[in-house]
PDB file of N, CA and C in Angstrom:
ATOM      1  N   UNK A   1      18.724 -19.289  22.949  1.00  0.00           N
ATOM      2  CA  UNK A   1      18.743 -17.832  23.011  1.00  0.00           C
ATOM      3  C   UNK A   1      18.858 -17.176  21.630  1.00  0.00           C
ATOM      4  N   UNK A   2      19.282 -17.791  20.780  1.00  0.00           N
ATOM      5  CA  UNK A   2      19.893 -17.238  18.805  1.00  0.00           C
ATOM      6  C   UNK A   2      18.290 -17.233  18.455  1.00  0.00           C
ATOM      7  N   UNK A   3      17.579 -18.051  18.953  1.00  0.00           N
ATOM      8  CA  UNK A   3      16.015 -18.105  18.364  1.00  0.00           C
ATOM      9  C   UNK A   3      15.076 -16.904  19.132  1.00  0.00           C
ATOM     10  N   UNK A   4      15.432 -16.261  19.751  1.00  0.00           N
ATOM     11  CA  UNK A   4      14.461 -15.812  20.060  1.00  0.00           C
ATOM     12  C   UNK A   4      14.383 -14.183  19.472  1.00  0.00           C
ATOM     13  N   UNK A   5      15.493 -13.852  19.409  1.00  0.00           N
ATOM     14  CA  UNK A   5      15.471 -12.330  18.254  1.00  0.00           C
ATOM     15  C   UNK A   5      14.688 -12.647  16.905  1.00  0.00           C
ATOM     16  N   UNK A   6      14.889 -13.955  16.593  1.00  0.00           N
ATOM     17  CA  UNK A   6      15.061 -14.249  15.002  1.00  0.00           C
ATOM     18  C   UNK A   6      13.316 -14.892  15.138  1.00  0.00           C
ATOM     19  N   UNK A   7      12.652 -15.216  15.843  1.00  0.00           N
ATOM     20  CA  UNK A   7      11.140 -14.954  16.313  1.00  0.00           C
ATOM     21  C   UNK A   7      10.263 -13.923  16.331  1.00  0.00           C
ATOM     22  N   UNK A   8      11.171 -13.186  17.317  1.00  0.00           N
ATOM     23  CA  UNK A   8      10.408 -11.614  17.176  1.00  0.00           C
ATOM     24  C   UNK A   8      10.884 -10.816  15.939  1.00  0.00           C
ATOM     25  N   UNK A   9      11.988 -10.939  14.820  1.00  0.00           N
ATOM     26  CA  UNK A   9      11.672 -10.317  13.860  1.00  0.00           C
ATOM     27  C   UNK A   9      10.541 -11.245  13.027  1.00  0.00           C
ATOM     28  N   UNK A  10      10.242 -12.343  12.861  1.00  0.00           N
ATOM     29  CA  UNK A  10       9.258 -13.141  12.102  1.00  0.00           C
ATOM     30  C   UNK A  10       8.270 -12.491  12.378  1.00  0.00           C
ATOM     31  N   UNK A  11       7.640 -12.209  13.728  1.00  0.00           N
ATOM     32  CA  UNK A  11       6.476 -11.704  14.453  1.00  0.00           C
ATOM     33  C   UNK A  11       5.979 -10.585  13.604  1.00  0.00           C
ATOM     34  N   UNK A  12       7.278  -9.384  14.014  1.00  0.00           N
ATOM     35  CA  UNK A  12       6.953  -7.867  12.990  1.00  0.00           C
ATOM     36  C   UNK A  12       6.787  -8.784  12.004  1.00  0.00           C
ATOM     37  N   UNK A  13       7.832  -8.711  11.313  1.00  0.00           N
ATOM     38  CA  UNK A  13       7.310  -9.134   9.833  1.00  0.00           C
ATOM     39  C   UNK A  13       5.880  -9.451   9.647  1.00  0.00           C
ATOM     40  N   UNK A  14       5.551 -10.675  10.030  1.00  0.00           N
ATOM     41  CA  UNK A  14       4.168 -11.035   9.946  1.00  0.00           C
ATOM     42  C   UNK A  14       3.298  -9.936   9.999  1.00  0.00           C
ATOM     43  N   UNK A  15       3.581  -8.871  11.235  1.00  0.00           N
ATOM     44  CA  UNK A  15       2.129  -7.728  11.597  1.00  0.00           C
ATOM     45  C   UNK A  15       2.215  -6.843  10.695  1.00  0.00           C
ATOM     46  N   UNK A  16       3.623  -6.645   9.890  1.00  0.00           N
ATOM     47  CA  UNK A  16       3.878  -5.798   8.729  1.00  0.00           C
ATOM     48  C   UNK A  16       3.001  -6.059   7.475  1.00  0.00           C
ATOM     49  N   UNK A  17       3.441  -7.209   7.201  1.00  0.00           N
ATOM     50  CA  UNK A  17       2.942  -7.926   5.896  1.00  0.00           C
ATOM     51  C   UNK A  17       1.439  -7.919   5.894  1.00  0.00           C
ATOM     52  N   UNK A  18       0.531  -8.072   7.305  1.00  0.00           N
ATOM     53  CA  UNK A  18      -1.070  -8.380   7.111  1.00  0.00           C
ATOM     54  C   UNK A  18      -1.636  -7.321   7.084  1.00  0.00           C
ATOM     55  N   UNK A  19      -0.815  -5.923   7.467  1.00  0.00           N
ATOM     56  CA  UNK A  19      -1.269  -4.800   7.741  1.00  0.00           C
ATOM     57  C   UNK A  19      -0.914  -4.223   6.058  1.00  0.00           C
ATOM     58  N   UNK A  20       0.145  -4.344   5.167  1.00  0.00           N
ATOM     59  CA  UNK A  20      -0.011  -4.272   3.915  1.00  0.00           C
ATOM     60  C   UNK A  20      -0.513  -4.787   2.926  1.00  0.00           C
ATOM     61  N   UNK A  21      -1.739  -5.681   3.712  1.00  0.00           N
ATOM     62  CA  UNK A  21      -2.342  -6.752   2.297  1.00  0.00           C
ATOM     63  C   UNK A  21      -3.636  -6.393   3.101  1.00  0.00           C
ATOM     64  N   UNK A  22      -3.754  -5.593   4.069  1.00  0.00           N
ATOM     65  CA  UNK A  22      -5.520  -5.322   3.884  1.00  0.00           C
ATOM     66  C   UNK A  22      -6.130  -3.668   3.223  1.00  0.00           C
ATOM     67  N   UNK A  23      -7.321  -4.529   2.755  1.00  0.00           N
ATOM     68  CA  UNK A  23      -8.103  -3.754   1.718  1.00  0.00           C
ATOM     69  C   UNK A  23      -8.191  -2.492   2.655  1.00  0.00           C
ATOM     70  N   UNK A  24      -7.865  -0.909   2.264  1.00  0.00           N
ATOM     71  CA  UNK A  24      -8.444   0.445   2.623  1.00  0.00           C
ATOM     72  C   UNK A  24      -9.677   0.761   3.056  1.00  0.00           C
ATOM     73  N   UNK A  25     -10.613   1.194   4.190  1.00  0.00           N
ATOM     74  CA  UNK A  25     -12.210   1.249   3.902  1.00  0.00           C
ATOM     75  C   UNK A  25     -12.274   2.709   3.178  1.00  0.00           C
ATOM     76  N   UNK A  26     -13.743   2.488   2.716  1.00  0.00           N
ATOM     77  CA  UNK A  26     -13.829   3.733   1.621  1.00  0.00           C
ATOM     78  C   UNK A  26     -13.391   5.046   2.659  1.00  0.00           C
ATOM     79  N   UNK A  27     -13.548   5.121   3.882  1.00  0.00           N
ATOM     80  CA  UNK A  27     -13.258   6.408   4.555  1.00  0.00           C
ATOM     81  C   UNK A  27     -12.092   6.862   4.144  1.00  0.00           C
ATOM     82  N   UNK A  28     -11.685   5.872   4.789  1.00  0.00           N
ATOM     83  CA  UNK A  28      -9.494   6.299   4.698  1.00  0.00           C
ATOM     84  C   UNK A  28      -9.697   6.292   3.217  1.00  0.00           C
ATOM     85  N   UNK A  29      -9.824   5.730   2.281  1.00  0.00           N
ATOM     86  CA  UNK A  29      -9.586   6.443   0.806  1.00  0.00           C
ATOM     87  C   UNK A  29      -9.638   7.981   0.360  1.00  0.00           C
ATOM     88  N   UNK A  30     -11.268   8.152   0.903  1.00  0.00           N
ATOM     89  CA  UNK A  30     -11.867   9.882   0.652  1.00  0.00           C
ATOM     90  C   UNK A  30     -11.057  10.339   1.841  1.00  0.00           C
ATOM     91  N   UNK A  31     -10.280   9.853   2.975  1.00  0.00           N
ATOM     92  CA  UNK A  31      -9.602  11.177   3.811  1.00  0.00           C
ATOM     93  C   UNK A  31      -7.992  11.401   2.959  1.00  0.00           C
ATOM     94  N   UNK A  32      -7.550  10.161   2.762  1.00  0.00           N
ATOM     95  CA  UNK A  32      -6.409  10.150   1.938  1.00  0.00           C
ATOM     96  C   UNK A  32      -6.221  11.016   0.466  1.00  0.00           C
ATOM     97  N   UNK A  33      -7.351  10.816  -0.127  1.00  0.00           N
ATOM     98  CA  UNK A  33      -7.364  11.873  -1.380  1.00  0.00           C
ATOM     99  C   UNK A  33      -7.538  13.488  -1.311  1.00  0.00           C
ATOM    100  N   UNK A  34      -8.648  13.611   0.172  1.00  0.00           N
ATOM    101  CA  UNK A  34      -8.813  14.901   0.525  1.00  0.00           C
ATOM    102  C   UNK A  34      -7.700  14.927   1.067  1.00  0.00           C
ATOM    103  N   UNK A  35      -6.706  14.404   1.771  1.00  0.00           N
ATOM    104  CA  UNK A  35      -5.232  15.402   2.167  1.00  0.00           C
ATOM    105  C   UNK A  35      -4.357  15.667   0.963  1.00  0.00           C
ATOM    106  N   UNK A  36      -4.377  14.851  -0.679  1.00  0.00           N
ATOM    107  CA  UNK A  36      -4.392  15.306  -1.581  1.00  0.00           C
ATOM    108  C   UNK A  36      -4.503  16.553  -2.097  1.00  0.00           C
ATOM    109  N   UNK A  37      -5.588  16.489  -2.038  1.00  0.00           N
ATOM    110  CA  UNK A  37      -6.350  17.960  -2.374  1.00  0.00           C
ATOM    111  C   UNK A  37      -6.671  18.780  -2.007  1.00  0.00           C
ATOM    112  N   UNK A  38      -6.160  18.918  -0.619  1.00  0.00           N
ATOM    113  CA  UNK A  38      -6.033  20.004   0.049  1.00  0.00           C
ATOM    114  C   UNK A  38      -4.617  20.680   0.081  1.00  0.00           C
ATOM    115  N   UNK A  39      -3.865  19.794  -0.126  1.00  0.00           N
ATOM    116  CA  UNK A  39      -2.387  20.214  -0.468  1.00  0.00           C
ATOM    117  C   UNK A  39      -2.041  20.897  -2.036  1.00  0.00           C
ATOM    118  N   UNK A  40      -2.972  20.252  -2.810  1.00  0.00           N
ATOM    119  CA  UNK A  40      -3.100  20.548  -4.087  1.00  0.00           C
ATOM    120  C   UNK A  40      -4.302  22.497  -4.326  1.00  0.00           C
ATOM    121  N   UNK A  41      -5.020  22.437  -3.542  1.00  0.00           N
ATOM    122  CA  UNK A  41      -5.937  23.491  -4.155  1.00  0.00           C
ATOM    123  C   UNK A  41      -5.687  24.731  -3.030  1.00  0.00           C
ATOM    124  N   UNK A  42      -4.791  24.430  -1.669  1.00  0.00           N
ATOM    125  CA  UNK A  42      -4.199  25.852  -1.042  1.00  0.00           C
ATOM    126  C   UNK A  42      -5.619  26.621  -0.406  1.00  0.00           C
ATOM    127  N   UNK A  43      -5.675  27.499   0.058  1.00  0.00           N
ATOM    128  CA  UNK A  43      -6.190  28.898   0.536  1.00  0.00           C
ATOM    129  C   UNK A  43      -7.712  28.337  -0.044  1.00  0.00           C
ATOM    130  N   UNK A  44      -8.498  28.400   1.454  1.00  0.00           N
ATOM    131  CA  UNK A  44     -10.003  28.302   1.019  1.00  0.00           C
ATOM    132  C   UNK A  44     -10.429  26.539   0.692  1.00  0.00           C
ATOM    133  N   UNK A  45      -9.617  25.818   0.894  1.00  0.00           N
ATOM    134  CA  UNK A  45      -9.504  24.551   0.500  1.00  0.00           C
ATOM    135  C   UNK A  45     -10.433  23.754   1.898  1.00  0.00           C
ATOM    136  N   UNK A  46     -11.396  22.710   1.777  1.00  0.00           N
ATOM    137  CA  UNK A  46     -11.575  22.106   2.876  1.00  0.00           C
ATOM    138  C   UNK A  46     -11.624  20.849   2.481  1.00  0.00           C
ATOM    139  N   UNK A  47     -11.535  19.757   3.558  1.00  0.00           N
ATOM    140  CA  UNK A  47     -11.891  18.295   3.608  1.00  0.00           C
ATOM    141  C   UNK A  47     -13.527  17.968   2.761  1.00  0.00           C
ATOM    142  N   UNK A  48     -14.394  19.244   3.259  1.00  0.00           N
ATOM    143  CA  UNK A  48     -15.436  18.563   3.686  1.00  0.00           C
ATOM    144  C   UNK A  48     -16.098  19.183   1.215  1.00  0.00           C
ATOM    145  N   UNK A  49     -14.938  19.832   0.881  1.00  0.00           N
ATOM    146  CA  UNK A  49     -15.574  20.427  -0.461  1.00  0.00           C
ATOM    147  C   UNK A  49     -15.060  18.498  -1.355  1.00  0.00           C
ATOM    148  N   UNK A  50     -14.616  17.297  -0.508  1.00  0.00           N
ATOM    149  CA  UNK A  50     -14.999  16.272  -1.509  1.00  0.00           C
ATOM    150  C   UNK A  50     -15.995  15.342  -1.201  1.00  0.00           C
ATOM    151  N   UNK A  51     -16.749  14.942  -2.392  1.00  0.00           N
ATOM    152  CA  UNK A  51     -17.330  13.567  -2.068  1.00  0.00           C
ATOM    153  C   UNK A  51     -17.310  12.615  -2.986  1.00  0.00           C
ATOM    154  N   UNK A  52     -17.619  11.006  -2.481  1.00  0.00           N
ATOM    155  CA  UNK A  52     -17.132  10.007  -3.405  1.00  0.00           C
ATOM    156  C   UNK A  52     -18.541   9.492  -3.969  1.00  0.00           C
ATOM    157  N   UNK A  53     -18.182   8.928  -5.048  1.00  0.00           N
ATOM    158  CA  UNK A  53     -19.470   8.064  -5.600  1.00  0.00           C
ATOM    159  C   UNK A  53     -18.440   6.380  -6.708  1.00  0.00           C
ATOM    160  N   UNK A  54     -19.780   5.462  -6.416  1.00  0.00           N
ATOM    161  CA  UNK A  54     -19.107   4.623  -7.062  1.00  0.00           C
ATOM    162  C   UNK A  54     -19.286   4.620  -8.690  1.00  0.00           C
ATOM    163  N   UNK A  55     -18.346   3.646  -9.438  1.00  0.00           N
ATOM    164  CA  UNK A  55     -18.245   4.099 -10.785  1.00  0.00           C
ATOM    165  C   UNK A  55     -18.571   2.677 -11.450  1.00  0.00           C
ATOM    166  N   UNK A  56     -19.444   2.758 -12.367  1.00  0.00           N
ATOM    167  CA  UNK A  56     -20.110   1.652 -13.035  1.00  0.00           C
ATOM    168  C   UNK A  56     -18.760   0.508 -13.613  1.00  0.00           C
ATOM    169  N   UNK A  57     -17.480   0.680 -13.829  1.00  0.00           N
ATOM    170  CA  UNK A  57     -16.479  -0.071 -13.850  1.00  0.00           C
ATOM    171  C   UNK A  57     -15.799  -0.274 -12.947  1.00  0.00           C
ATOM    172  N   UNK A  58     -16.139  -2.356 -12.557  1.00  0.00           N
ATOM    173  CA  UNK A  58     -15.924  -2.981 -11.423  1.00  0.00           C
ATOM    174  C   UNK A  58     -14.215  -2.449 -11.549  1.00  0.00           C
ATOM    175  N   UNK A  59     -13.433  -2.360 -12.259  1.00  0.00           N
ATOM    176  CA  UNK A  59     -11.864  -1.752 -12.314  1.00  0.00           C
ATOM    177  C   UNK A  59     -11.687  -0.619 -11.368  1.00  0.00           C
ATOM    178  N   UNK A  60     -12.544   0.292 -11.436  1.00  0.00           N
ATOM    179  CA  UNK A  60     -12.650   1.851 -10.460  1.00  0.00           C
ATOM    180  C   UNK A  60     -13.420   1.493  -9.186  1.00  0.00           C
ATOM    181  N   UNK A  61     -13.196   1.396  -8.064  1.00  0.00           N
ATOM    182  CA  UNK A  61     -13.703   1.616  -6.528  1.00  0.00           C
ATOM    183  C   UNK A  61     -14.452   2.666  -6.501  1.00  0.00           C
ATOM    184  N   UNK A  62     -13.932   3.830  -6.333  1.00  0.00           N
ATOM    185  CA  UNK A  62     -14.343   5.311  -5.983  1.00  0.00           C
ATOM    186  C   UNK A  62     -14.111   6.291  -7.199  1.00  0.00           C
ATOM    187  N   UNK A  63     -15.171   7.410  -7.384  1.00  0.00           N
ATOM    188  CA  UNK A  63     -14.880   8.256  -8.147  1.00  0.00           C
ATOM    189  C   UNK A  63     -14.446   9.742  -6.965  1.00  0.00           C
ATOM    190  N   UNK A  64     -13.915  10.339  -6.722  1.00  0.00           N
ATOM    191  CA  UNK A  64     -13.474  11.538  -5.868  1.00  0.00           C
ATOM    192  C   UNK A  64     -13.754  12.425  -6.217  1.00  0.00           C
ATOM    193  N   UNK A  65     -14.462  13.341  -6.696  1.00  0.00           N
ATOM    194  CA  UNK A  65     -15.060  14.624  -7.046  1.00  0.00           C
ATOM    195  C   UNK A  65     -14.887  15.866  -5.698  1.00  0.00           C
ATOM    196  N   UNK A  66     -13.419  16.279  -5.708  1.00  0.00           N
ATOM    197  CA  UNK A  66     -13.284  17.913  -4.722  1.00  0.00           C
ATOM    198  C   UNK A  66     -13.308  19.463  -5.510  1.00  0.00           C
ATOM    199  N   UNK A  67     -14.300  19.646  -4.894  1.00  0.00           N
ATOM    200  CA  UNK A  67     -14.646  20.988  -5.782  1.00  0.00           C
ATOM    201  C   UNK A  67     -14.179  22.559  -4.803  1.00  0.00           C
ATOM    202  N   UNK A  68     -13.822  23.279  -5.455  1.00  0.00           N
ATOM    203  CA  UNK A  68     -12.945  24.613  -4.479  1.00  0.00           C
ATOM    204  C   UNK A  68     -13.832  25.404  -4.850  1.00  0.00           C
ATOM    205  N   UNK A  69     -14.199  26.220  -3.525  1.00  0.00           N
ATOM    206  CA  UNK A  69     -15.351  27.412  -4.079  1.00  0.00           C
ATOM    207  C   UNK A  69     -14.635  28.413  -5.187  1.00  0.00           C
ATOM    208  N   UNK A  70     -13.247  28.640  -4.921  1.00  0.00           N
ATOM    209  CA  UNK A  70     -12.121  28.932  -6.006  1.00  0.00           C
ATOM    210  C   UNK A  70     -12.854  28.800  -7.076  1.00  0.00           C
ATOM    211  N   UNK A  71     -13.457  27.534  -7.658  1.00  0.00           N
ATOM    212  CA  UNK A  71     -13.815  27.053  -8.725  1.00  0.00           C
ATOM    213  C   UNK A  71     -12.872  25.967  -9.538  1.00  0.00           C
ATOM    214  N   UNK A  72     -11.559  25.834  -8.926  1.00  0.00           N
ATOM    215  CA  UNK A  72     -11.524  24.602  -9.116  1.00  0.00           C
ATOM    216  C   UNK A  72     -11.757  23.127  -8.529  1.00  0.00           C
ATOM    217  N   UNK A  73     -11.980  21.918  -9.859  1.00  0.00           N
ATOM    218  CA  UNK A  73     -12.239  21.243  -9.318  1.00  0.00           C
ATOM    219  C   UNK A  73     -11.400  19.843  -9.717  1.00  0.00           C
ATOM    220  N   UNK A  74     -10.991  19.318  -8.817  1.00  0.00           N
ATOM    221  CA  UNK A  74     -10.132  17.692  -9.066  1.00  0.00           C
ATOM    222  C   UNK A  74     -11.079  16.634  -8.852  1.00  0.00           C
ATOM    223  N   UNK A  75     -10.918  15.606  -9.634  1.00  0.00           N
ATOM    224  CA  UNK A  75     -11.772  14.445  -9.867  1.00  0.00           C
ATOM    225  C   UNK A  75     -10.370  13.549  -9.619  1.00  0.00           C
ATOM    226  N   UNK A  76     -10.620  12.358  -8.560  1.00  0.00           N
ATOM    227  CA  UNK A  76      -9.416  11.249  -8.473  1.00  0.00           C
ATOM    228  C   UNK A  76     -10.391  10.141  -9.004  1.00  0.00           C
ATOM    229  N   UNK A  77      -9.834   8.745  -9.459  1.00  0.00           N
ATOM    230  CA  UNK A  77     -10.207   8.036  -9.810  1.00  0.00           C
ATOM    231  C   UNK A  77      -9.405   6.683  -8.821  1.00  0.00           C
ATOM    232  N   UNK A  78      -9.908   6.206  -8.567  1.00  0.00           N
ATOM    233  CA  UNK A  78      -9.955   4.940  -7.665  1.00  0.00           C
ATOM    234  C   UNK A  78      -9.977   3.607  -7.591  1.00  0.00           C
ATOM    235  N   UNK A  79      -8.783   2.914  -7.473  1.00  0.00           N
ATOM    236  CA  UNK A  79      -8.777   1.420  -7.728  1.00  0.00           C
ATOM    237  C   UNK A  79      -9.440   0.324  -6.416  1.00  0.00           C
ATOM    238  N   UNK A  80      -9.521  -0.796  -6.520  1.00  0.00           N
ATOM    239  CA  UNK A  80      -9.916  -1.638  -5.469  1.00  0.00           C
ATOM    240  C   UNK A  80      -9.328  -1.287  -4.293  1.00  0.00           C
ATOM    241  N   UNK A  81      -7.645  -1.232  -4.217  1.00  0.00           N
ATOM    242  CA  UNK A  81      -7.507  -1.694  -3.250  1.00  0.00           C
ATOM    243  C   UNK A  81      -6.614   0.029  -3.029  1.00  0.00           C
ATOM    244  N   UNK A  82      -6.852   1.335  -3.241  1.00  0.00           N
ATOM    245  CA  UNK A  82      -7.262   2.404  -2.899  1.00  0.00           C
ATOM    246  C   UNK A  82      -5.939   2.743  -3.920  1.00  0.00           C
ATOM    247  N   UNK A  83      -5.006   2.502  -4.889  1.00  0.00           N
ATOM    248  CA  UNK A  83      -4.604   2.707  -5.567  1.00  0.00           C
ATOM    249  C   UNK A  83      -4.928   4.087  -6.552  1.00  0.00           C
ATOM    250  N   UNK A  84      -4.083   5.630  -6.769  1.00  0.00           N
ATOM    251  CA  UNK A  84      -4.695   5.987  -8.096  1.00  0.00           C
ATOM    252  C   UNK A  84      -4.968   5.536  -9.382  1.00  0.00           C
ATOM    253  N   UNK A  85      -5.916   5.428  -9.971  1.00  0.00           N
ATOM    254  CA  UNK A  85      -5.977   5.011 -11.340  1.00  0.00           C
ATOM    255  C   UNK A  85      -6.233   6.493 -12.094  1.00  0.00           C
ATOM    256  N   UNK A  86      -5.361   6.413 -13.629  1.00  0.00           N
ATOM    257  CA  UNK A  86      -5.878   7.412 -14.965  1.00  0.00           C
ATOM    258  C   UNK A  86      -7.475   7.679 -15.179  1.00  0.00           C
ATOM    259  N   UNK A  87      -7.962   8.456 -15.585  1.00  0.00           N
ATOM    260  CA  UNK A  87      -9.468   8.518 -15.854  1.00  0.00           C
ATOM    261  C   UNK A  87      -9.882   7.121 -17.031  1.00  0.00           C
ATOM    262  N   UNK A  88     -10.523   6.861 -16.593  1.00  0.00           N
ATOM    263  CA  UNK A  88     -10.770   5.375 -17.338  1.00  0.00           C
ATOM    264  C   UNK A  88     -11.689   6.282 -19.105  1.00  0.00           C
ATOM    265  N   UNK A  89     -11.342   5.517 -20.113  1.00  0.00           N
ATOM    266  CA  UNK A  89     -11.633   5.999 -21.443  1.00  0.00           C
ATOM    267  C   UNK A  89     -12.833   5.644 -21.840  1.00  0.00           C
ATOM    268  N   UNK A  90     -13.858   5.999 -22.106  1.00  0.00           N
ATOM    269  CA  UNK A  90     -15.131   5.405 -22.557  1.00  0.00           C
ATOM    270  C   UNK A  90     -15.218   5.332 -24.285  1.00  0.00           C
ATOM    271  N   UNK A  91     -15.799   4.488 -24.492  1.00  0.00           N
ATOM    272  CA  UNK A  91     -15.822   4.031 -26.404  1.00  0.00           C
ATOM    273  C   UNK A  91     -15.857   5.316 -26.973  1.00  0.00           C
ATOM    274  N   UNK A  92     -14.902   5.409 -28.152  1.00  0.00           N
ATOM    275  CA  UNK A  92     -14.856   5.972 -29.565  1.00  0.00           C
ATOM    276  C   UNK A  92     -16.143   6.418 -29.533  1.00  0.00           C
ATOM    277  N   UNK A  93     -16.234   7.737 -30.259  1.00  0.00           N
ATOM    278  CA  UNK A  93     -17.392   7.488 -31.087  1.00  0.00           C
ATOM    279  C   UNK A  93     -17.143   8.419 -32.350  1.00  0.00           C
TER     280      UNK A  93
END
C-alpha cells in the first residue's frame, strides 16, 4: 500500500517532465508573443496586426514582427525551443 502513492507521484512527474521538454509549434509561439503584444500596445491592438517569418540564423526560430495601426511596432526574436532571444547583431562595418 506505501507504493502506490509513491507511483502515482512518479506517474505526474513523468507527464510533467515530457510535457516540459517538448518543442512549442510555431502557432503557440506567434499566439504566445501576440498575447505579449497585445498587453504591451493597449487600445486598437489585435492578434491578427502580427506575423512571423523565419530568420537566416539557425540560433533564431521565428522573427515576430506586430505592427499597431497606432504606428507602433514590436519585433520579438525567437529561439528553438520558443524562448525570447536579444535582437541578434550583424557584422561591424
Amino acid at each position: 500500500m506505501f507504493f502506490i502513492p509513491f507511483a502515482g507521484l512518479v506517474v505526474v512527474a513523468g507527464i510533467v517532465g515530457f510535457r516540459m521538454g517538448q518543442v512549442p509549434g510555431e502557432t503557440e509561439i506567434i499566439d504566445s508573443y501576440a498575447a505579449i503584444y497585445l498587453g504591451m500596445a493597449g487600445d486598437g491592438a489585435a492578434p491578427t496586426d502580427c506575423a512571423a517569418t523565419t530568420h537566416p540564423d539557425p540560433a533564431v526560430r521565428l522573427v515576430i514582427n506586430c505592427a499597431n495601426p497606432n504606428g507602433l511596432t514590436t519585433t520579438f526574436y525567437v529561439g528553438p525551443r520558443g524562448e525570447a532571444l536579444p535582437e541578434p547583431q550583424g557584422p561591424s562595418t
